[in-house]
N, C-alpha and C. Protein backbone atom coordinates (compact mmCIF):
# COMPACT_ATOMS: atom_id res chain seq x y z
N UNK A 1 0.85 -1.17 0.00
CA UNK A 1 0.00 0.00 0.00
C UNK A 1 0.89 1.23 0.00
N UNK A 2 0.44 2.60 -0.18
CA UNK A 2 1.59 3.70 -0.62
C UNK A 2 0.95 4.65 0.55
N UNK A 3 -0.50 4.34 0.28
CA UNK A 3 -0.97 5.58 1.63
C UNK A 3 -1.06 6.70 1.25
N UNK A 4 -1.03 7.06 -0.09
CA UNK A 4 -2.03 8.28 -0.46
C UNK A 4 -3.19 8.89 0.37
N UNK A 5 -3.33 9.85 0.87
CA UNK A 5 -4.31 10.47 1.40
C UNK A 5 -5.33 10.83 0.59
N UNK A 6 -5.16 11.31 -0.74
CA UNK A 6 -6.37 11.14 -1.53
C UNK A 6 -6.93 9.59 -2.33
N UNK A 7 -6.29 8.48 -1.93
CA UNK A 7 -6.58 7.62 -2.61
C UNK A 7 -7.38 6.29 -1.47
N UNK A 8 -8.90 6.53 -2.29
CA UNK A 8 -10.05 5.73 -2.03
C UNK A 8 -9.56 4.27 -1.40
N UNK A 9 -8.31 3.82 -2.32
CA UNK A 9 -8.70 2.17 -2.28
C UNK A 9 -7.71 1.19 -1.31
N UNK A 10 -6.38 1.98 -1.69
CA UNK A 10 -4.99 1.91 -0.30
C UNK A 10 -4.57 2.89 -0.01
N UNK A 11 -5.43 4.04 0.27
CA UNK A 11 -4.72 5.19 1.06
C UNK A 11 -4.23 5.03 2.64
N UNK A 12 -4.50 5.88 2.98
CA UNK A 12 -3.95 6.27 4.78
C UNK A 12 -5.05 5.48 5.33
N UNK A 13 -6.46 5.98 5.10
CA UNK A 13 -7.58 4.97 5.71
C UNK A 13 -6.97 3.48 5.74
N UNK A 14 -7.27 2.59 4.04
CA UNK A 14 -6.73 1.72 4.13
C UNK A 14 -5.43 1.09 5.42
N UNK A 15 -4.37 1.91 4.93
CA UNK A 15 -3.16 1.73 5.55
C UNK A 15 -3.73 1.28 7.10
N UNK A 16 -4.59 2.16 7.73
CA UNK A 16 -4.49 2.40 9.11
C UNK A 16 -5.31 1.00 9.64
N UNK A 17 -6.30 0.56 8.88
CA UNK A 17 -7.35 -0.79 9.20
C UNK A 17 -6.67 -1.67 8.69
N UNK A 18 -5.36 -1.99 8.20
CA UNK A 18 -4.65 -3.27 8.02
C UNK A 18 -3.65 -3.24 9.03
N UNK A 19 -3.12 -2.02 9.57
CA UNK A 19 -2.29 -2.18 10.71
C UNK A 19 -3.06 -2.42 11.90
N UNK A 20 -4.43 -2.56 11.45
CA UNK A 20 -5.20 -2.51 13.06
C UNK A 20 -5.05 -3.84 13.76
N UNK A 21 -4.65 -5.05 12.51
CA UNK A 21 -5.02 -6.76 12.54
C UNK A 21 -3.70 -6.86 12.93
N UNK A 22 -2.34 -5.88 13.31
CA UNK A 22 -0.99 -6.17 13.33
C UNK A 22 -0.20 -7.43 13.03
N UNK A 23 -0.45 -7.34 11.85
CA UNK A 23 -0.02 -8.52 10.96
C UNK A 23 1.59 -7.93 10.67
N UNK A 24 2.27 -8.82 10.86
CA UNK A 24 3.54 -8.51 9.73
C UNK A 24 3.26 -7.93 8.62
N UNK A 25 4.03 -7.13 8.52
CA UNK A 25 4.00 -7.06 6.86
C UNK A 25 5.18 -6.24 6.37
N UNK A 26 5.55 -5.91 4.99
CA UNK A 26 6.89 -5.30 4.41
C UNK A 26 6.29 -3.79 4.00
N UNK A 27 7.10 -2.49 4.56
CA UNK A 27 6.96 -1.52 4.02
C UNK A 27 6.86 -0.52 5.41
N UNK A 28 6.45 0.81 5.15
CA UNK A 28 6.04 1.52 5.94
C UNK A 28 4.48 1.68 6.48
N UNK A 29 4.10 1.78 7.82
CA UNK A 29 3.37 1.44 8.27
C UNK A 29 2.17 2.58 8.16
N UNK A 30 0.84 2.98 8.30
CA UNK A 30 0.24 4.29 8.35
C UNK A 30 0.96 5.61 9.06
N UNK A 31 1.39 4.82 10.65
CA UNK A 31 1.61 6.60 10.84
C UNK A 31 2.91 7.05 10.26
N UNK A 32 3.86 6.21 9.67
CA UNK A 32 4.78 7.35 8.94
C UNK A 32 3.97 7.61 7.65
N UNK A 33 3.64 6.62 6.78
CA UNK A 33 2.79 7.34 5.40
C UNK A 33 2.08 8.19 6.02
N UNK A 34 1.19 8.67 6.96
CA UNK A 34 0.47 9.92 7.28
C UNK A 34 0.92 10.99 7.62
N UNK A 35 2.29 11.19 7.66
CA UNK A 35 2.87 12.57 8.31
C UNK A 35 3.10 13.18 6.95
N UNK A 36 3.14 14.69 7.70
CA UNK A 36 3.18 15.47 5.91
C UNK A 36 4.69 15.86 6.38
N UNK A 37 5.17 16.73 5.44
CA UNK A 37 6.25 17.11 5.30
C UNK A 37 6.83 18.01 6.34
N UNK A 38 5.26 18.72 6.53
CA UNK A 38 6.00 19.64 7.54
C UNK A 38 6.25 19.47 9.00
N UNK A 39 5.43 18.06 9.49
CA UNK A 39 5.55 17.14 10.38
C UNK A 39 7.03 16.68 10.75
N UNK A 40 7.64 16.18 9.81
CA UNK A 40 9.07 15.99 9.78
C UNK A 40 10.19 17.18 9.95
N UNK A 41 9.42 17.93 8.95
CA UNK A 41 10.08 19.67 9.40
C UNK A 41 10.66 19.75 11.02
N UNK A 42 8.90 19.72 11.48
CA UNK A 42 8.74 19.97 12.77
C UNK A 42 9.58 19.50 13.91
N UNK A 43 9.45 17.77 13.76
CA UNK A 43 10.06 17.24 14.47
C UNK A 43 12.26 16.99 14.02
N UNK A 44 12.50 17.46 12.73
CA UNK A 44 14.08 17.57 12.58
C UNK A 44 14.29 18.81 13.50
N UNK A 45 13.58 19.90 13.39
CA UNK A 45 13.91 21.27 14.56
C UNK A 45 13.81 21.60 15.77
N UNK A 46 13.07 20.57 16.00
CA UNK A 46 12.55 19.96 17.82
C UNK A 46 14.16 19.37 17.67
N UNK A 47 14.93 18.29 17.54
CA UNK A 47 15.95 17.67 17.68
C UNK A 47 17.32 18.35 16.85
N UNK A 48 16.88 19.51 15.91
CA UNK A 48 18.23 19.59 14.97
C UNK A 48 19.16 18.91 14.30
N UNK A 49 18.38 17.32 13.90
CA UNK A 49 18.52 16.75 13.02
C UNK A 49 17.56 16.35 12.33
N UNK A 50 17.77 15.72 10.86
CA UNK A 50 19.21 16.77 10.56
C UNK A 50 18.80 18.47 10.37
N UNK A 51 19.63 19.03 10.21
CA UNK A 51 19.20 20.41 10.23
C UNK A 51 18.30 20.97 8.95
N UNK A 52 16.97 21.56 9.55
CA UNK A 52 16.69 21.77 8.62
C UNK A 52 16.37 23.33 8.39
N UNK A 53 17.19 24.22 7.43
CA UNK A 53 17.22 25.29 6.91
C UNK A 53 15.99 26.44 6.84
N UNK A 54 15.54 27.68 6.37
CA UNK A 54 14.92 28.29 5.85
C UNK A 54 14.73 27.95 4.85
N UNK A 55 13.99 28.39 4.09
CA UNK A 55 13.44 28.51 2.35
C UNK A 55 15.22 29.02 1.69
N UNK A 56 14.97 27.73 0.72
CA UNK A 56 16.47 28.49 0.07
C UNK A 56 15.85 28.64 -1.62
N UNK A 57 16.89 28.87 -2.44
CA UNK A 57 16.35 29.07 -3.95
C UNK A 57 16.52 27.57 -4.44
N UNK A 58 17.36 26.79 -3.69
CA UNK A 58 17.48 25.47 -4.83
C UNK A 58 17.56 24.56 -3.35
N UNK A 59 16.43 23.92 -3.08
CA UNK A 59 16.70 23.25 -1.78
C UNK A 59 17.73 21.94 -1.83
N UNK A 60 18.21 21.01 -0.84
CA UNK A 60 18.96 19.87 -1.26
C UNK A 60 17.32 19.18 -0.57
N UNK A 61 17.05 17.80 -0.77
CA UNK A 61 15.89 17.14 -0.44
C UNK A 61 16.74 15.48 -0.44
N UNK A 62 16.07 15.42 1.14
CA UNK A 62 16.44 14.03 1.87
C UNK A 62 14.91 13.67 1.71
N UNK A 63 15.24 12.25 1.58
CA UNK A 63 13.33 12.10 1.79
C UNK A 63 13.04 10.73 1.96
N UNK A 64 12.37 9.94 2.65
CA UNK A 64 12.46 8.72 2.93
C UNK A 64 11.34 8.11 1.69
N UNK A 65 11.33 8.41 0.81
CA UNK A 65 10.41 7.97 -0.72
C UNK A 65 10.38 6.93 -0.83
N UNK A 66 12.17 5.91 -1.32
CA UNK A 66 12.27 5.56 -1.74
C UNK A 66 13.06 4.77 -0.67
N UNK A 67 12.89 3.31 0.18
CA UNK A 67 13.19 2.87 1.34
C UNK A 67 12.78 1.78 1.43
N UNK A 68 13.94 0.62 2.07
CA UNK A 68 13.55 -0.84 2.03
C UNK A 68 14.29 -0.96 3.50
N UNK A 69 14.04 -1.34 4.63
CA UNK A 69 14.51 -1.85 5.75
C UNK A 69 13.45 -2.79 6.29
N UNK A 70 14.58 -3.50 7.36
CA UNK A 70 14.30 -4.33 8.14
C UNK A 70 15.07 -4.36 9.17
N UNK A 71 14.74 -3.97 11.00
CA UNK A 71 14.98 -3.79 11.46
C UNK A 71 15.20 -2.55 12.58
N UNK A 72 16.23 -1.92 12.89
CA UNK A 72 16.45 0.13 13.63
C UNK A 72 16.99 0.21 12.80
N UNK A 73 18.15 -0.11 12.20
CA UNK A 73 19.08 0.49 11.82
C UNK A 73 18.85 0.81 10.55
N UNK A 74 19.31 2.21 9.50
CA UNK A 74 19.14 2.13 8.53
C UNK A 74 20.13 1.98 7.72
N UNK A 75 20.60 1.71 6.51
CA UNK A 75 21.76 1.75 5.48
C UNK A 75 21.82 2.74 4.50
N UNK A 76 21.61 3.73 4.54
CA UNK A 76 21.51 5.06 3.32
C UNK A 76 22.01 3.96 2.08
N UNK A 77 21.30 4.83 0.93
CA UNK A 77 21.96 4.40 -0.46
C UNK A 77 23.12 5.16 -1.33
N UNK A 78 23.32 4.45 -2.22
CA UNK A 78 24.43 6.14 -2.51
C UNK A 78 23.52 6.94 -3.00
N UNK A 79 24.04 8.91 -2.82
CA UNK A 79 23.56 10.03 -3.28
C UNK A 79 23.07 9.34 -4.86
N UNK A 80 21.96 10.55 -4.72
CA UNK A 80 21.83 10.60 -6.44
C UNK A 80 21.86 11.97 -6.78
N UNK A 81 22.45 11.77 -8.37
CA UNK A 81 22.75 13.20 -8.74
C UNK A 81 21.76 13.50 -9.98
N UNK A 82 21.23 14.55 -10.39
CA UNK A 82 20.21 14.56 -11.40
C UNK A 82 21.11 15.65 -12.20
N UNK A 83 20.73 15.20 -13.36
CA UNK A 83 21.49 15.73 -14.84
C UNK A 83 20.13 16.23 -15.43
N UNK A 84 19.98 17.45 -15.80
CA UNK A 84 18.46 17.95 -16.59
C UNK A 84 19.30 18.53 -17.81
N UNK A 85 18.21 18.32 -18.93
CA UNK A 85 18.32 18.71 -20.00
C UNK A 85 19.12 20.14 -20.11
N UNK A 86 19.42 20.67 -21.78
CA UNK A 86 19.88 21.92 -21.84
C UNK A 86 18.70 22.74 -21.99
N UNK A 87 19.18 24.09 -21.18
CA UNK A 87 18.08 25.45 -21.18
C UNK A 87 17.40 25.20 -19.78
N UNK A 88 18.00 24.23 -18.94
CA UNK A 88 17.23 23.89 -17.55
C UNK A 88 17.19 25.00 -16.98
N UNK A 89 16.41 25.99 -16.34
CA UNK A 89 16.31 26.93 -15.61
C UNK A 89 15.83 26.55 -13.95
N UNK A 90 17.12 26.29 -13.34
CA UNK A 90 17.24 25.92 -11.77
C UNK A 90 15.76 26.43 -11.06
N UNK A 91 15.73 27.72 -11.09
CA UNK A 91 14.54 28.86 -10.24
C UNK A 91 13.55 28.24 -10.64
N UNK A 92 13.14 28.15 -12.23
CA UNK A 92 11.93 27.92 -12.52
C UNK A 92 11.64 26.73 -12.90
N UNK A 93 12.33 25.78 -13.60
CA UNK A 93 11.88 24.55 -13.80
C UNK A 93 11.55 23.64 -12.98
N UNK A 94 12.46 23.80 -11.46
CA UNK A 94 12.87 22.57 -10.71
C UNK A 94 11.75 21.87 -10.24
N UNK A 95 11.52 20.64 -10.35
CA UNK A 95 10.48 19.80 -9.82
C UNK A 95 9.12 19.57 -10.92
N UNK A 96 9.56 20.30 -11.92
CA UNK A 96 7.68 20.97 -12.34
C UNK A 96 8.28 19.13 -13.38
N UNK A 97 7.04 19.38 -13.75
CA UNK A 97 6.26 17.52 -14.51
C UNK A 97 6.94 17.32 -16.08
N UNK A 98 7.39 19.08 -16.40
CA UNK A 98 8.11 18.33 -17.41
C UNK A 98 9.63 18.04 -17.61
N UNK A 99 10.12 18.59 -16.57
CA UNK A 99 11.34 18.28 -16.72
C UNK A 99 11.86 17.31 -15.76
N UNK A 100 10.75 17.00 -14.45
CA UNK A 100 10.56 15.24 -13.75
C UNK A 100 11.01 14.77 -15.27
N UNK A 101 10.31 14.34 -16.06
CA UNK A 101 10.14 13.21 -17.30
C UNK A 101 10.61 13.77 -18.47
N UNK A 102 11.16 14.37 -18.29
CA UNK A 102 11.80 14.67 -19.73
C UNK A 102 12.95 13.57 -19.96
N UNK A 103 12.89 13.41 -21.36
CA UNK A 103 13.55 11.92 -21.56
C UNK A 103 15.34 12.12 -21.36
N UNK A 104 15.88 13.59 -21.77
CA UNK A 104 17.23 14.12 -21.07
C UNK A 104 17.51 13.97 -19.65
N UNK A 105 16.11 14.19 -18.67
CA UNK A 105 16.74 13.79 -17.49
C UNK A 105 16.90 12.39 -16.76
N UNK A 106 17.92 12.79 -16.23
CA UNK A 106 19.42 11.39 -15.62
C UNK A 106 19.18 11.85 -14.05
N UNK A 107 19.17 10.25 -13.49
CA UNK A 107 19.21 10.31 -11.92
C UNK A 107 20.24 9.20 -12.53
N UNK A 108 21.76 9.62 -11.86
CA UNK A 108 22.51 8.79 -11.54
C UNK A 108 23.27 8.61 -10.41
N UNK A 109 23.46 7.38 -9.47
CA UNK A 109 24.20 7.23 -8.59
C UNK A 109 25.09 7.99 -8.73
N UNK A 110 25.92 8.77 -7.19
CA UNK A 110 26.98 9.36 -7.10
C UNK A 110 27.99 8.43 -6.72
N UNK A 111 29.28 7.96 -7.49
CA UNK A 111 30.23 7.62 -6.89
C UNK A 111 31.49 7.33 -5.46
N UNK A 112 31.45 6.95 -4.51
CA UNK A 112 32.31 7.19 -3.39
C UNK A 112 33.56 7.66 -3.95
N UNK A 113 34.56 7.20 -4.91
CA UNK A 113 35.59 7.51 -5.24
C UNK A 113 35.53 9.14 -6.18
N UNK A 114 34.81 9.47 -6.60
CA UNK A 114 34.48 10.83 -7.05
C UNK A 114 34.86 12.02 -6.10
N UNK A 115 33.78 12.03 -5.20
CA UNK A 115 33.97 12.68 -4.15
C UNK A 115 33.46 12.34 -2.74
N UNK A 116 34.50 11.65 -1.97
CA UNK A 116 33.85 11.09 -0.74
C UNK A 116 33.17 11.57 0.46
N UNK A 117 33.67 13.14 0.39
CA UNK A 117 33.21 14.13 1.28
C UNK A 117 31.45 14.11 1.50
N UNK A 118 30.95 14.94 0.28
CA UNK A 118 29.32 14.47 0.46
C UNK A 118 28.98 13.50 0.14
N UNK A 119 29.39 12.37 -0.25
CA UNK A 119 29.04 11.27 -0.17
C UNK A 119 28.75 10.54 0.69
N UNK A 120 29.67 11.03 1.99
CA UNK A 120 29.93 10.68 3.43
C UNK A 120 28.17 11.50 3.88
N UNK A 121 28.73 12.93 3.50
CA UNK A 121 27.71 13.87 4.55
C UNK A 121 26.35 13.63 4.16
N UNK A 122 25.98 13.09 2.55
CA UNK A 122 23.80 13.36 2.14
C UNK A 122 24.14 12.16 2.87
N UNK A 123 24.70 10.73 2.91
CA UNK A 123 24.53 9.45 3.52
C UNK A 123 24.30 9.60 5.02
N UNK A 124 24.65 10.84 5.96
CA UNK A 124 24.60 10.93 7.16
C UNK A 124 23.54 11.49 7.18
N UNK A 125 23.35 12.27 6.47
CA UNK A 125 21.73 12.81 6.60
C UNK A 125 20.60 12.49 6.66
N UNK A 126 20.81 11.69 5.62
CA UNK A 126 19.68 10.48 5.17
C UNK A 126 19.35 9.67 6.76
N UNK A 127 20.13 9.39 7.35
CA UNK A 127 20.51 8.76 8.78
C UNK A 127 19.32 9.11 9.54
N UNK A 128 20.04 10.49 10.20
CA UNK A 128 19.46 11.67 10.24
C UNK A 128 17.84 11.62 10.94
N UNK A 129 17.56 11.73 8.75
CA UNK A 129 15.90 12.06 8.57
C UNK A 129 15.34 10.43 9.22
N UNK A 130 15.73 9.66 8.65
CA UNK A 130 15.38 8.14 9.12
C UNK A 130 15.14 8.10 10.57
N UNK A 131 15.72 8.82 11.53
CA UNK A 131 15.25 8.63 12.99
C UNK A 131 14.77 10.48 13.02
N UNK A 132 14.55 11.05 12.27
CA UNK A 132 14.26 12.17 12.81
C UNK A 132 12.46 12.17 12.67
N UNK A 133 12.03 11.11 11.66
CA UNK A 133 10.88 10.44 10.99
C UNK A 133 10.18 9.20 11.33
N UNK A 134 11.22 9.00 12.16
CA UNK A 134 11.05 8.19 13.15
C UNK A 134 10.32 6.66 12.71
N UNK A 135 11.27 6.27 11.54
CA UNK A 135 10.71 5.21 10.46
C UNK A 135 10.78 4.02 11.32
């Protein structure tokens, strides 16, 4: 289930009446699919991890989206780096639906041997958000 809040059939409702039977199961459970963003906000600034900033022009974004565990502990993946087409305009394009899918844009793993520095630091972050979200 994904836990869409607008979605009728496995949303958050759903989510919440299959965790009621506390069955095993693989994935994230309702109350993290039910927190919004600014929930997490909330609670990284209650603790100051990881830190989370003012409004900037080009944000960096940790985000527990995309996540497979078993167990406390988490394993970050490597960074990913996104490559957008030419004429990309940072301010205005970023995020919007056509340049998500534009067939130029590249999400590629970041290398450790490249540069190990942030490789080290989005991987600590990621950490971080994972108990700051309290997955």
């Amino acid at each position: 289930m994904w836990g869409q809040h607008e979605d009728e059939v496995a949303g958050i409702d759903a989510c919440k009446y299959f965790d009621s039977f506390d069955l095993p199961s693989i994935g994230q459970g309702s109350v993290v699919l039910g927190r919004s963003k600014n929930k997490f906000y909330q609670r990284a600034r209650a603790t100051n991890r990881p830190r989370v900033p003012g409004m900037t022009n080009y944000p960096l974004f940790v985000k527990a989206a995309t996540s497979c565990a078993i167990g406390e502990f988490p394993v970050p993946r490597a960074p990913e780096r996104y490559t957008y087409p030419q004429g990309f305009r940072p301010y205005d394009d970023f995020l919007t639906f056509e340049i998500k899918f534009h067939p130029e844009t590249r999400v590629t793993p970041m290398e450790f041997e490249e540069d190990p520095v942030p490789f080290q630091s989005l991987q600590a972050v990621a950490v971080e958000a994972f108990y700051a979200n309290e997955m």
